[in-house]
PDB file of N, CA and C in Angstrom:
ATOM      1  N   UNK A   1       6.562 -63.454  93.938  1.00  0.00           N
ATOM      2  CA  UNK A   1       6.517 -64.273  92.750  1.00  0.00           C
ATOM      3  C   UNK A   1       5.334 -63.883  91.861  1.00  0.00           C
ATOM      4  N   UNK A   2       4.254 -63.209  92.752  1.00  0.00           N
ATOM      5  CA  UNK A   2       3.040 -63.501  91.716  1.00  0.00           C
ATOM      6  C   UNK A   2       3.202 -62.222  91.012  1.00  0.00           C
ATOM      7  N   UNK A   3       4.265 -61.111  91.450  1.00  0.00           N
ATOM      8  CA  UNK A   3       4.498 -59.336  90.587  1.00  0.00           C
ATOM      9  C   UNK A   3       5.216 -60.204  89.785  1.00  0.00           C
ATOM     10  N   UNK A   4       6.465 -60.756  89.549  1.00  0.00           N
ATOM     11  CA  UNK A   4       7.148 -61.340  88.658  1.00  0.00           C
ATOM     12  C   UNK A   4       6.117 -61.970  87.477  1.00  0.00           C
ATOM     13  N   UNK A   5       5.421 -62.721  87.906  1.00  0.00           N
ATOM     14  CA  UNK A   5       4.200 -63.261  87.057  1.00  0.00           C
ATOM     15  C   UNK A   5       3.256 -62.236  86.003  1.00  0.00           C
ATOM     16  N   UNK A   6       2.860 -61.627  86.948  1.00  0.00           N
ATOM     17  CA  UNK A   6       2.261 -60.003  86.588  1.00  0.00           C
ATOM     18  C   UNK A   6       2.683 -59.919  85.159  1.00  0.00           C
ATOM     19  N   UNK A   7       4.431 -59.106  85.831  1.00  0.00           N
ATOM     20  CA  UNK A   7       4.674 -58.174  84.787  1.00  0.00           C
ATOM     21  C   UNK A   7       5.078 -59.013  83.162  1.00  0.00           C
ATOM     22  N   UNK A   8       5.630 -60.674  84.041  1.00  0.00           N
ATOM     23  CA  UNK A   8       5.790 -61.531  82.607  1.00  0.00           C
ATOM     24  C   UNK A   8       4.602 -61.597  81.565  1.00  0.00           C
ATOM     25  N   UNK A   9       3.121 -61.820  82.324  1.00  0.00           N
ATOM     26  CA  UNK A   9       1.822 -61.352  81.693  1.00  0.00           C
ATOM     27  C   UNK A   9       1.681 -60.800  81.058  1.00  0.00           C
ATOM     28  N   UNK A  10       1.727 -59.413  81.580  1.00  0.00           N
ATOM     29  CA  UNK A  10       1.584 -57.761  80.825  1.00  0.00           C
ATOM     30  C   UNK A  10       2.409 -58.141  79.588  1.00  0.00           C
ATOM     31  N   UNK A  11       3.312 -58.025  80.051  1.00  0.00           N
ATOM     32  CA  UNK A  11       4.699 -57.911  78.509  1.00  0.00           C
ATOM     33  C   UNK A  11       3.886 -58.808  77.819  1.00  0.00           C
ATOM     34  N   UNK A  12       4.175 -60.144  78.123  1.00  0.00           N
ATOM     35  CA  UNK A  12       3.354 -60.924  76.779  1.00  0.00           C
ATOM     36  C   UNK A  12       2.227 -60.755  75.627  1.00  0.00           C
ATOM     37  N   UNK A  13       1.364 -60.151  76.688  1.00  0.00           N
ATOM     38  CA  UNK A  13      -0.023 -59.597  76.184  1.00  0.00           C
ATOM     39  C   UNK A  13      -0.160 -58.695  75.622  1.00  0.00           C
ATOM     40  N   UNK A  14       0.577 -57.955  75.825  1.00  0.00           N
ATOM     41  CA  UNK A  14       0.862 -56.202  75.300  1.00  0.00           C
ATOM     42  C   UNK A  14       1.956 -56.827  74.262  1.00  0.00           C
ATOM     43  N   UNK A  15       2.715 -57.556  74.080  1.00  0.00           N
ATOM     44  CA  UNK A  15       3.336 -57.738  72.796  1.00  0.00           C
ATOM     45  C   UNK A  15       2.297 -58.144  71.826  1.00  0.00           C
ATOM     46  N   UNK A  16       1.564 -59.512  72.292  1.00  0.00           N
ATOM     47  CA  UNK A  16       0.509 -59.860  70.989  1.00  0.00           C
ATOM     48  C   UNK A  16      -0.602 -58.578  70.737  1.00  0.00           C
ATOM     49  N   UNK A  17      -1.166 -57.824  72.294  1.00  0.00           N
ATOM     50  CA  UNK A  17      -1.653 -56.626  71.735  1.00  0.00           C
ATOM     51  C   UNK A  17      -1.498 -55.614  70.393  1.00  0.00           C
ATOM     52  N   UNK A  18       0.334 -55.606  70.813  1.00  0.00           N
ATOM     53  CA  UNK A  18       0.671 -54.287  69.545  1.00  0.00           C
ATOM     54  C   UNK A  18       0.455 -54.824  68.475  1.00  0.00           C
ATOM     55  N   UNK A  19       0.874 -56.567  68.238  1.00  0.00           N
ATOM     56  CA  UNK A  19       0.811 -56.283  67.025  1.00  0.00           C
ATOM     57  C   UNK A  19      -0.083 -56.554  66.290  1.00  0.00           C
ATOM     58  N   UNK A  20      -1.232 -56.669  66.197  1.00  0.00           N
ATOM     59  CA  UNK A  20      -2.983 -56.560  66.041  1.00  0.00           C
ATOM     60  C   UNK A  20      -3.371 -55.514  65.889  1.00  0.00           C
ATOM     61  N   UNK A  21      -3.528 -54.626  67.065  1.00  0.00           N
ATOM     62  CA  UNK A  21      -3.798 -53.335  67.330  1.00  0.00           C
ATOM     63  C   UNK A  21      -3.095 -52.067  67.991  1.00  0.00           C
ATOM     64  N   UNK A  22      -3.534 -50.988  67.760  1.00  0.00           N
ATOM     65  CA  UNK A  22      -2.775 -49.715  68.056  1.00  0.00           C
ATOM     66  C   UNK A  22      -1.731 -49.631  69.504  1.00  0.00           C
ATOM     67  N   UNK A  23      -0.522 -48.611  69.495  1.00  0.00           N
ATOM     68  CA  UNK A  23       0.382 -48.756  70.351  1.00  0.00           C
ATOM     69  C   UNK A  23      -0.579 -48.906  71.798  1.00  0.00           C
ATOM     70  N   UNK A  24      -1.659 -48.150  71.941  1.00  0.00           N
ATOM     71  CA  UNK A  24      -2.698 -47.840  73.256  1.00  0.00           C
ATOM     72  C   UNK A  24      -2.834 -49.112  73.597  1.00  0.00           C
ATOM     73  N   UNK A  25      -2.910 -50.316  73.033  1.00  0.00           N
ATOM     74  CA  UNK A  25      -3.614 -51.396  73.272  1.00  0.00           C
ATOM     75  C   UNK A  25      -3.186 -51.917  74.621  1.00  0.00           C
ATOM     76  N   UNK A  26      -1.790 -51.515  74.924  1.00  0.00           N
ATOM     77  CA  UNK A  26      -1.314 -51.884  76.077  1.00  0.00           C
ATOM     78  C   UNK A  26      -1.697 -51.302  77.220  1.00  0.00           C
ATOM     79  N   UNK A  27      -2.385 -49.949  77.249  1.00  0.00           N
ATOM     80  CA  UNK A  27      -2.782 -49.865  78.737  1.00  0.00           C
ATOM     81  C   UNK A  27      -4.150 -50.483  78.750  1.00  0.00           C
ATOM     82  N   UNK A  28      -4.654 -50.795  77.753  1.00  0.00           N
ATOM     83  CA  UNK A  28      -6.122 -51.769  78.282  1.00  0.00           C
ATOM     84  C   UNK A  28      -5.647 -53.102  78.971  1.00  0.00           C
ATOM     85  N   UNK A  29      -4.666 -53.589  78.241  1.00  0.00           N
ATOM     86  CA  UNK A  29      -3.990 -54.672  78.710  1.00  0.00           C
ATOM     87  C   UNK A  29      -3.418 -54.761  80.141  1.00  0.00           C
ATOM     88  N   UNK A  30      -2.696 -53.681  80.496  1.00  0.00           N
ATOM     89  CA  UNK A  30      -2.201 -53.381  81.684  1.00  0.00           C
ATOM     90  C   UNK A  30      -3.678 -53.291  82.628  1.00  0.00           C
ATOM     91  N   UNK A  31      -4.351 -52.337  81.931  1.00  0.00           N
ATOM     92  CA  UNK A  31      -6.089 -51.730  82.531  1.00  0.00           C
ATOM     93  C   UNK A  31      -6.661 -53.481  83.451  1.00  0.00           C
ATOM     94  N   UNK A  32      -6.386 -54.250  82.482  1.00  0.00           N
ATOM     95  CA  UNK A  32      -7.228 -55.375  82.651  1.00  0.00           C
ATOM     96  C   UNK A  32      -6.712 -56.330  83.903  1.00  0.00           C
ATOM     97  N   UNK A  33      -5.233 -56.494  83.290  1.00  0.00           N
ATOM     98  CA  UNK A  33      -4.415 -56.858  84.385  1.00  0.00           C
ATOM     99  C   UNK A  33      -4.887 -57.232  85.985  1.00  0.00           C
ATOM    100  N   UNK A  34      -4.378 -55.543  85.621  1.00  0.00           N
ATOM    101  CA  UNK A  34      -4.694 -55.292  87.308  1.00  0.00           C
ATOM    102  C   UNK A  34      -5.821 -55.116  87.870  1.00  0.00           C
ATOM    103  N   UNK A  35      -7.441 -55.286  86.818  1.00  0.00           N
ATOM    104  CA  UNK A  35      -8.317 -55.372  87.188  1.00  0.00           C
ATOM    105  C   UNK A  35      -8.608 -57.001  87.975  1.00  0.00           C
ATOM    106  N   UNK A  36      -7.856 -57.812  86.969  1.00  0.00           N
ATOM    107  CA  UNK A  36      -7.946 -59.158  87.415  1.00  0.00           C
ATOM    108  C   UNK A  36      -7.234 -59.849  88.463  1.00  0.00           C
ATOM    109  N   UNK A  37      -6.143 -59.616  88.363  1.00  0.00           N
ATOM    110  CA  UNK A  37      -5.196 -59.808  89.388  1.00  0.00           C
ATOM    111  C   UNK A  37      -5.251 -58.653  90.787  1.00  0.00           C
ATOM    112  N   UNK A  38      -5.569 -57.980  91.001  1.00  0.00           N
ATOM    113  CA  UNK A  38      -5.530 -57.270  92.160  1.00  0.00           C
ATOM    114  C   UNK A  38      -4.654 -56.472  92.745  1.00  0.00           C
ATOM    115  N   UNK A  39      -4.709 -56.188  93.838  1.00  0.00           N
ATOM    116  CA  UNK A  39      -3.524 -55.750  94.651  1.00  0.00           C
ATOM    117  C   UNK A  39      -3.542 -54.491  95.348  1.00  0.00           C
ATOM    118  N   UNK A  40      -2.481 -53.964  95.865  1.00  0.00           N
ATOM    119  CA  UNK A  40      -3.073 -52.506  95.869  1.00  0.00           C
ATOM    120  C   UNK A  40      -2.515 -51.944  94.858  1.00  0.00           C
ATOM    121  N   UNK A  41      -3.115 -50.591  94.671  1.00  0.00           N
ATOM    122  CA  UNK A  41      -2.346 -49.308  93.538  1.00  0.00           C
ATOM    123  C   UNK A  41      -1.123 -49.017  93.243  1.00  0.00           C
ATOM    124  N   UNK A  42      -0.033 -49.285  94.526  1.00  0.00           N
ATOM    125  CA  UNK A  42       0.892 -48.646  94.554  1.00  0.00           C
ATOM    126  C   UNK A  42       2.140 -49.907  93.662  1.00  0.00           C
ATOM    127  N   UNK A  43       1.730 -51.122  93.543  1.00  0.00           N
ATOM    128  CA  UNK A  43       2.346 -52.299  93.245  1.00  0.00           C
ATOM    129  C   UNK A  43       1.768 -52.764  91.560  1.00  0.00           C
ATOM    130  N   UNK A  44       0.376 -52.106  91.694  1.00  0.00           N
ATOM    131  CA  UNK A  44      -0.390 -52.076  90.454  1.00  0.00           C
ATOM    132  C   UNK A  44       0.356 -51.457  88.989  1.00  0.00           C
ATOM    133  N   UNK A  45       1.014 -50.285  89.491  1.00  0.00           N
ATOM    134  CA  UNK A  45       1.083 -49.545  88.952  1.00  0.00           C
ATOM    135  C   UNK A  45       3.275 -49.594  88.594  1.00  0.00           C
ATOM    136  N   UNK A  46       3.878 -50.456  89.669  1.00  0.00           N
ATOM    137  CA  UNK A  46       4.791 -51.013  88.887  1.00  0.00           C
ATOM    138  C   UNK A  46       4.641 -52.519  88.201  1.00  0.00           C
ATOM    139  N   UNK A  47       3.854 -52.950  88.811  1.00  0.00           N
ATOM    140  CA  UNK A  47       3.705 -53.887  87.645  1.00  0.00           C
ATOM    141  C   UNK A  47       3.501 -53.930  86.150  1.00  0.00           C
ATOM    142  N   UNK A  48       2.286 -52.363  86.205  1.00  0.00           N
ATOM    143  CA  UNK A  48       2.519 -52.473  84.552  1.00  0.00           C
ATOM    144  C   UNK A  48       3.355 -51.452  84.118  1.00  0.00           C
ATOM    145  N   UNK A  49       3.943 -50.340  85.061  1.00  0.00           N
ATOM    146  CA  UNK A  49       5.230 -49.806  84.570  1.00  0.00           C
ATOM    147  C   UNK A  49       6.506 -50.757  84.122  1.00  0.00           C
ATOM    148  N   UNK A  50       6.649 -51.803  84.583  1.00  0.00           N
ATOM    149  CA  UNK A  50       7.830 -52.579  84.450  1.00  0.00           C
ATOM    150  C   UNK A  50       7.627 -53.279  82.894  1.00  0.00           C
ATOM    151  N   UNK A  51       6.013 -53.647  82.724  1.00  0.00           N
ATOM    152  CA  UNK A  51       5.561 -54.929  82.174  1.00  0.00           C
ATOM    153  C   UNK A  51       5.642 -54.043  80.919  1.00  0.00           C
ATOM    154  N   UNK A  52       5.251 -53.292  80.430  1.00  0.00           N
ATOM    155  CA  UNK A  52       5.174 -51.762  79.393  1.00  0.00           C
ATOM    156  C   UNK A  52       6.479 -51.365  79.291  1.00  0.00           C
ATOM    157  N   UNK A  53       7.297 -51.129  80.381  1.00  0.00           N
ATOM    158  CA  UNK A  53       8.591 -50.683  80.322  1.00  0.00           C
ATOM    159  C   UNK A  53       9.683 -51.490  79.178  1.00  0.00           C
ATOM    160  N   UNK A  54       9.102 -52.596  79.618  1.00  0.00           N
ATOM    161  CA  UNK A  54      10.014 -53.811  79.380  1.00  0.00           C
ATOM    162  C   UNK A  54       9.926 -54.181  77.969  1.00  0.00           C
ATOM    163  N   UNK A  55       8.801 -54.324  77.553  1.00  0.00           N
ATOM    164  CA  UNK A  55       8.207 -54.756  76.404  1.00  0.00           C
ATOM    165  C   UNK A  55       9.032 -53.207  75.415  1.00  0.00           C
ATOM    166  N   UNK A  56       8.062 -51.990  75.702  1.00  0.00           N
ATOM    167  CA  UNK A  56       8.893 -51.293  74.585  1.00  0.00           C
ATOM    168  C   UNK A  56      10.504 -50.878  74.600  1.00  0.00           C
ATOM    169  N   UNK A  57      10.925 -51.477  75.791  1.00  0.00           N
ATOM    170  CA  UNK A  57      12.459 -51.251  75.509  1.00  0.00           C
ATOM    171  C   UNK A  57      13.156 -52.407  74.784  1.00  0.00           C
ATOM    172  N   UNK A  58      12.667 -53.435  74.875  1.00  0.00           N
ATOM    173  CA  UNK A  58      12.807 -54.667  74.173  1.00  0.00           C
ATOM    174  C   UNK A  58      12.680 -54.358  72.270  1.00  0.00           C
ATOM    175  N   UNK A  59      11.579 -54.140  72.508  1.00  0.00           N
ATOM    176  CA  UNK A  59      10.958 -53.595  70.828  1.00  0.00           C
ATOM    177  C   UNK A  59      12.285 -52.105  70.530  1.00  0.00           C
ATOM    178  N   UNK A  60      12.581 -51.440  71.218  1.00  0.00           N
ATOM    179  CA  UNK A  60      13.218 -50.360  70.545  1.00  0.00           C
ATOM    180  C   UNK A  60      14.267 -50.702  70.469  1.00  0.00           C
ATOM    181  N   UNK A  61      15.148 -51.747  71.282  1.00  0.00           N
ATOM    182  CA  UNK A  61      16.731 -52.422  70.915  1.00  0.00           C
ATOM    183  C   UNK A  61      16.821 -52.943  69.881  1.00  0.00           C
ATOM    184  N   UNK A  62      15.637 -53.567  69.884  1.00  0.00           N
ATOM    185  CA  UNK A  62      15.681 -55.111  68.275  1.00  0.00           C
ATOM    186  C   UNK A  62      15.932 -53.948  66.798  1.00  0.00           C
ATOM    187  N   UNK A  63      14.724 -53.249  66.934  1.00  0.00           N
ATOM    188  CA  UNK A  63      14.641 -51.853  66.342  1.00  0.00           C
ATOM    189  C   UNK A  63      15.635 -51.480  65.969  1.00  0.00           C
ATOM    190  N   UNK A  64      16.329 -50.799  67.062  1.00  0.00           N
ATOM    191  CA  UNK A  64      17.930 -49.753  66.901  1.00  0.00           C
ATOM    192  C   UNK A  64      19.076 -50.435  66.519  1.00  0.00           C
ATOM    193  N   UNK A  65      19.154 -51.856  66.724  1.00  0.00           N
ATOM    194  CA  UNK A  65      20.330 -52.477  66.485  1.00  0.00           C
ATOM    195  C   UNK A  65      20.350 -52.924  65.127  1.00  0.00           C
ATOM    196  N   UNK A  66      18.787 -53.146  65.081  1.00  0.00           N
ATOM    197  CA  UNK A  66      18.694 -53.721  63.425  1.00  0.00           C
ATOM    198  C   UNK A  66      18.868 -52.483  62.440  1.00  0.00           C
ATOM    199  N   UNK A  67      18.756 -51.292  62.430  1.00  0.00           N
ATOM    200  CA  UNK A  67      19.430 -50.555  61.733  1.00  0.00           C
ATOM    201  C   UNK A  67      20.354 -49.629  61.941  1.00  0.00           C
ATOM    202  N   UNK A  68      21.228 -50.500  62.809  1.00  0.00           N
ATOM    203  CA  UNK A  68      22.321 -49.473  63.331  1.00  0.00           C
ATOM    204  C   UNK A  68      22.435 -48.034  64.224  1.00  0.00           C
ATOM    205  N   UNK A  69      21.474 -48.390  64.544  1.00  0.00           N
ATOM    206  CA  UNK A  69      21.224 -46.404  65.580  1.00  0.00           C
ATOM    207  C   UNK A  69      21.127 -45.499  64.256  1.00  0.00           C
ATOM    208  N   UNK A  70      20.796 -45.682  63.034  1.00  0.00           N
ATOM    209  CA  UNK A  70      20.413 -44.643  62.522  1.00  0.00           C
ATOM    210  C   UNK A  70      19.216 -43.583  62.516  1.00  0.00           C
ATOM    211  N   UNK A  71      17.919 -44.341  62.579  1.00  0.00           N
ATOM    212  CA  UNK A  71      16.726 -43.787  62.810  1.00  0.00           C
ATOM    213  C   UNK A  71      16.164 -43.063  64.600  1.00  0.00           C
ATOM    214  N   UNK A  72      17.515 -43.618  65.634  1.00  0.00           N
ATOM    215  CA  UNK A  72      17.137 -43.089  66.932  1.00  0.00           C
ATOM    216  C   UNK A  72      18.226 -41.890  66.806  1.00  0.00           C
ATOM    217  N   UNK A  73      19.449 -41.928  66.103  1.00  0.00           N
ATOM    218  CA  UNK A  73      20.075 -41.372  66.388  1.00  0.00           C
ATOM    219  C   UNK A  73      19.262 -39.738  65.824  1.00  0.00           C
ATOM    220  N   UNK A  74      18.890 -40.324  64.708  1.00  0.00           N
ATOM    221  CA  UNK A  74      18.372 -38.853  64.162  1.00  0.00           C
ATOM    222  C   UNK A  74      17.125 -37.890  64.858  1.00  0.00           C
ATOM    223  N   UNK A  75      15.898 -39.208  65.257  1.00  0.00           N
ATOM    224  CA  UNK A  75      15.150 -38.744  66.213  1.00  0.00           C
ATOM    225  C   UNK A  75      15.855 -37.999  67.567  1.00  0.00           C
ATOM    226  N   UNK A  76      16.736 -38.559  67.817  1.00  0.00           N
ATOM    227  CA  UNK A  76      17.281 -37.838  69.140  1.00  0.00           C
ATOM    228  C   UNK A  76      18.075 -36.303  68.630  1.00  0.00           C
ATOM    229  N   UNK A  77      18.313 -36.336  67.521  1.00  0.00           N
ATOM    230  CA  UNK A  77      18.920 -34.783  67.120  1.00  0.00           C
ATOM    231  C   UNK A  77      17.457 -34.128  67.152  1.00  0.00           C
ATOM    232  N   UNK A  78      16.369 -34.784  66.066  1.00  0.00           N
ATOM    233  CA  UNK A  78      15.400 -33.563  65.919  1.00  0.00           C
ATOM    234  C   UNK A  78      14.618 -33.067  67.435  1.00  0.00           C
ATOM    235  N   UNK A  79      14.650 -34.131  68.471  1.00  0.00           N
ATOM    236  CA  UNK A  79      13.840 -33.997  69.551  1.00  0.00           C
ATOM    237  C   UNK A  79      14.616 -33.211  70.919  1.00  0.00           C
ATOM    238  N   UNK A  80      16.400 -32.627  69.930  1.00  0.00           N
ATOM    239  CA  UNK A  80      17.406 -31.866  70.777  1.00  0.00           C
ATOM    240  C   UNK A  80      17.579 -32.495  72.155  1.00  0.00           C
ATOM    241  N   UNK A  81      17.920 -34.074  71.824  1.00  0.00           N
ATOM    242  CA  UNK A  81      18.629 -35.107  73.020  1.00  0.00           C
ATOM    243  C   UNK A  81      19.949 -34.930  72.828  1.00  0.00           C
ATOM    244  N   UNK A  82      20.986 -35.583  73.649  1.00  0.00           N
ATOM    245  CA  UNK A  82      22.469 -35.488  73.440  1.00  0.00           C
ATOM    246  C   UNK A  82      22.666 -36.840  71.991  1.00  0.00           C
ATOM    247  N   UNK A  83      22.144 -37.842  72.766  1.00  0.00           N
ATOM    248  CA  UNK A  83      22.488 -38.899  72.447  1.00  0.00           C
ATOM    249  C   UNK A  83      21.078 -40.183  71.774  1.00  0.00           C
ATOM    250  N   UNK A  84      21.427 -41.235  71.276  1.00  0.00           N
ATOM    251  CA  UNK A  84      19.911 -41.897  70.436  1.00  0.00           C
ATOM    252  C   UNK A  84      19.684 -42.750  71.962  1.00  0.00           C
ATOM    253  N   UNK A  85      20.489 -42.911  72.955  1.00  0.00           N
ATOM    254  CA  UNK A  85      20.290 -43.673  74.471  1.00  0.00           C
ATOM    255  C   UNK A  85      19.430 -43.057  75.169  1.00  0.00           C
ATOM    256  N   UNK A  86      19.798 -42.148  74.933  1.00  0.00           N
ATOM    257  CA  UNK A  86      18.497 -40.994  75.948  1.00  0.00           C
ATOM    258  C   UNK A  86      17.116 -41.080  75.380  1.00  0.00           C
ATOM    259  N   UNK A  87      16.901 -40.973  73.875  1.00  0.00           N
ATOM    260  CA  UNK A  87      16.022 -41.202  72.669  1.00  0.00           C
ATOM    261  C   UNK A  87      15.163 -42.458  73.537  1.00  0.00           C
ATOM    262  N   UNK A  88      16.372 -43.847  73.237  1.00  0.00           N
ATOM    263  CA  UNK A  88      15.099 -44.584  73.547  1.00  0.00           C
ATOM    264  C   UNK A  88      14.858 -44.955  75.477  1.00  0.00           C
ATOM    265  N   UNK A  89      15.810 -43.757  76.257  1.00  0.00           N
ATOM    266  CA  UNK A  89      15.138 -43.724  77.696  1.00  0.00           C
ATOM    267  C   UNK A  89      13.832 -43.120  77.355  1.00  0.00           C
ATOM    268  N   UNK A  90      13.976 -42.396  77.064  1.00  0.00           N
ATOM    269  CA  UNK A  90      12.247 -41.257  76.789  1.00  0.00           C
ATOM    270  C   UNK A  90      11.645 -42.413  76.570  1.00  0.00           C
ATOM    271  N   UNK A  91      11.793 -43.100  75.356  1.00  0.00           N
ATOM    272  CA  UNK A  91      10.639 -43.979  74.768  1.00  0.00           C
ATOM    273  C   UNK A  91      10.011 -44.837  76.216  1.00  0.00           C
ATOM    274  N   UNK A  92      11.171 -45.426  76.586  1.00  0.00           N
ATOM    275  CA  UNK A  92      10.578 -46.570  77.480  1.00  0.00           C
ATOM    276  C   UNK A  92      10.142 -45.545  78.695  1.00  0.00           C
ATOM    277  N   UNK A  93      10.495 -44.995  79.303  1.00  0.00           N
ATOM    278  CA  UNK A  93       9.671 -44.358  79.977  1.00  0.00           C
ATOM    279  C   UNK A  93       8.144 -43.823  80.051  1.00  0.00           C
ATOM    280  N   UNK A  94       8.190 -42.981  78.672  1.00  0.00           N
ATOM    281  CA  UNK A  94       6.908 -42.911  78.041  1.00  0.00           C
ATOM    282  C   UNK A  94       5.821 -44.215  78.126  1.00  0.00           C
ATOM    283  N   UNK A  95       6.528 -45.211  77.408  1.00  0.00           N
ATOM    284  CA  UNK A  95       5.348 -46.508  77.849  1.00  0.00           C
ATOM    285  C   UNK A  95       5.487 -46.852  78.796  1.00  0.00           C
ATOM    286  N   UNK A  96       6.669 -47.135  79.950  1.00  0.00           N
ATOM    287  CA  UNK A  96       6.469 -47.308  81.494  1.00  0.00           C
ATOM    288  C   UNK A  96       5.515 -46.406  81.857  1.00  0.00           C
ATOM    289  N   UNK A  97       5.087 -45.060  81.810  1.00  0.00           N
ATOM    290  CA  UNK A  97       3.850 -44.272  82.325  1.00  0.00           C
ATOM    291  C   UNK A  97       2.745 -45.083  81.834  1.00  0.00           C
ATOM    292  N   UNK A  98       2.657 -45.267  80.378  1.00  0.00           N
ATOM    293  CA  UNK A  98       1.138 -45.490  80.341  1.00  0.00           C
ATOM    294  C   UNK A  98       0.663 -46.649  80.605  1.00  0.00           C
ATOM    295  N   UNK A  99       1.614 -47.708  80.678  1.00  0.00           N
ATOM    296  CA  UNK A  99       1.031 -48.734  81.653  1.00  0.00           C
ATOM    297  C   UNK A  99       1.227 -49.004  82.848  1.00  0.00           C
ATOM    298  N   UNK A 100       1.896 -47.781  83.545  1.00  0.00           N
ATOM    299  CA  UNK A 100       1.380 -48.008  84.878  1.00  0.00           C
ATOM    300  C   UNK A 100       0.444 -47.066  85.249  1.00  0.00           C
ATOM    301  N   UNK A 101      -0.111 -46.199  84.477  1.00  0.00           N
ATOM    302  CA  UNK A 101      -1.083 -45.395  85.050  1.00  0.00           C
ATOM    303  C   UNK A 101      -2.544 -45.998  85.065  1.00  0.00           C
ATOM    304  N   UNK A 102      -2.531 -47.232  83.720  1.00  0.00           N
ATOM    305  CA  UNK A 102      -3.170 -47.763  83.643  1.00  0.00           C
ATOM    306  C   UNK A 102      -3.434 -49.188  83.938  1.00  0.00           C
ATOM    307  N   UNK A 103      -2.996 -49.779  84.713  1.00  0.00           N
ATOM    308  CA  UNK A 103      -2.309 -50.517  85.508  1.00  0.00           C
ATOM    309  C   UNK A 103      -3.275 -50.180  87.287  1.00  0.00           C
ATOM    310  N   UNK A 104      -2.817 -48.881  87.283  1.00  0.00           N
ATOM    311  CA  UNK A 104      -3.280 -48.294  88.342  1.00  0.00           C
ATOM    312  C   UNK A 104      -4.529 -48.155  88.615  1.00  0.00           C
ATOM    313  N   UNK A 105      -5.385 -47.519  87.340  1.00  0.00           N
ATOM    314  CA  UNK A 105      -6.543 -47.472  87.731  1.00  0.00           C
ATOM    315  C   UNK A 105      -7.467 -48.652  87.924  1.00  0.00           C
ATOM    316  N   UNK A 106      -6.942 -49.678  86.736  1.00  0.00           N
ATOM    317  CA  UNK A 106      -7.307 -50.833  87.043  1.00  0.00           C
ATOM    318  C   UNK A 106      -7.560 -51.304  88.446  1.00  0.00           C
ATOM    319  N   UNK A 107      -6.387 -51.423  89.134  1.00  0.00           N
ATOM    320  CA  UNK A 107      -6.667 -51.455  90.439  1.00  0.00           C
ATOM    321  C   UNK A 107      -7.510 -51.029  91.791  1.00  0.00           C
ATOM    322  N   UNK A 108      -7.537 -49.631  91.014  1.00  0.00           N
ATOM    323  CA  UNK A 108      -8.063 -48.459  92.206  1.00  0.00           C
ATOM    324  C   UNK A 108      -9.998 -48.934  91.354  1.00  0.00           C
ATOM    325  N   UNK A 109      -9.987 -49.409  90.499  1.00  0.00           N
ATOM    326  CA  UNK A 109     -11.351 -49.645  90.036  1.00  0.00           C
ATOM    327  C   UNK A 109     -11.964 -51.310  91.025  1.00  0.00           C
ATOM    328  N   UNK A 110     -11.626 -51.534  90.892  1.00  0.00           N
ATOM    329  CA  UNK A 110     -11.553 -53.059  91.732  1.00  0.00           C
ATOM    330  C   UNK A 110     -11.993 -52.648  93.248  1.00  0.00           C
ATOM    331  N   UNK A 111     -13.333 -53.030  93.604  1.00  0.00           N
ATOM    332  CA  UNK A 111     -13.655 -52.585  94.783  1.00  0.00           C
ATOM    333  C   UNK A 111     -13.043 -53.200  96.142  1.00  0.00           C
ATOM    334  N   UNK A 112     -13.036 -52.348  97.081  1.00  0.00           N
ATOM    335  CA  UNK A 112     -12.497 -53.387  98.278  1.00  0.00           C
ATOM    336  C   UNK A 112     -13.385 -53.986  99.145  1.00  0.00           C
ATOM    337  N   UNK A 113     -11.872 -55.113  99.477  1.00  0.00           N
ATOM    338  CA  UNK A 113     -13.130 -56.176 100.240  1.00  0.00           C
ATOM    339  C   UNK A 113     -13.878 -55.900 101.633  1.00  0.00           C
ATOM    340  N   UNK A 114     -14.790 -56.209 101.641  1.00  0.00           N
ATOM    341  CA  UNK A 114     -15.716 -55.909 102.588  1.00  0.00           C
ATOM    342  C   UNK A 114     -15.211 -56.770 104.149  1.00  0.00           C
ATOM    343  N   UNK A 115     -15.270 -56.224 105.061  1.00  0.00           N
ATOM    344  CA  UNK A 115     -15.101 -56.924 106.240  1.00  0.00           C
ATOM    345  C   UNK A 115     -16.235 -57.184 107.184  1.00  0.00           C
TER     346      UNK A 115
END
């Protein structure tokens, strides 16, 4: 329940992030995350892959639908994709990396507990 929580977090935050400040804003967000919340690395790092994932695939539907697949469709010709679907897989993928990489370190920064 508390990754579910997580990644509802991330997304949220990284939405009011973008739209203030630059697309990056989200792996500080993710960065912070998982500085605060914890965990290990390996869970760290889908949490803010999912939470990043989610958010810019969300943002690129509203996007694509609102002008008809014209502007992905064309990006996906100049970037020699088949299709504007693949277009916005890249995309969300792309931000699934950078917030879980950053996500990750967050984590791996967070010292462990002492026994």
């Amino acid at each position: 329940m508390r990754f579910f929580l997580s990644v509802l977090l991330i997304t949220l935050l990284s939405a009011l992030a973008e739209y203030f400040f630059p697309w990056w804003s989200v792996a500080v967000v993710s960065f912070l995350a998982a500085l605060l919340v914890g965990g290990k690395p390996g869970k760290a790092f889908l949490m803010g892959f999912f939470g990043v994932g989610l958010l810019w695939l969300t943002d690129a539907l509203l996007h694509d639908i609102a002008n008809e697949h014209i502007l992905s469709t064309r990006m996906a010709s100049l970037f020699h994709l088949s299709n504007y679907t693949l277009f916005i897989a890249v995309t969300v993928l792309i931000g699934g990396l950078v917030g879980g990489l950053a996500a990750r370190a967050g984590a791996l920064l967070k010292p462990a507990p002492k026994d």
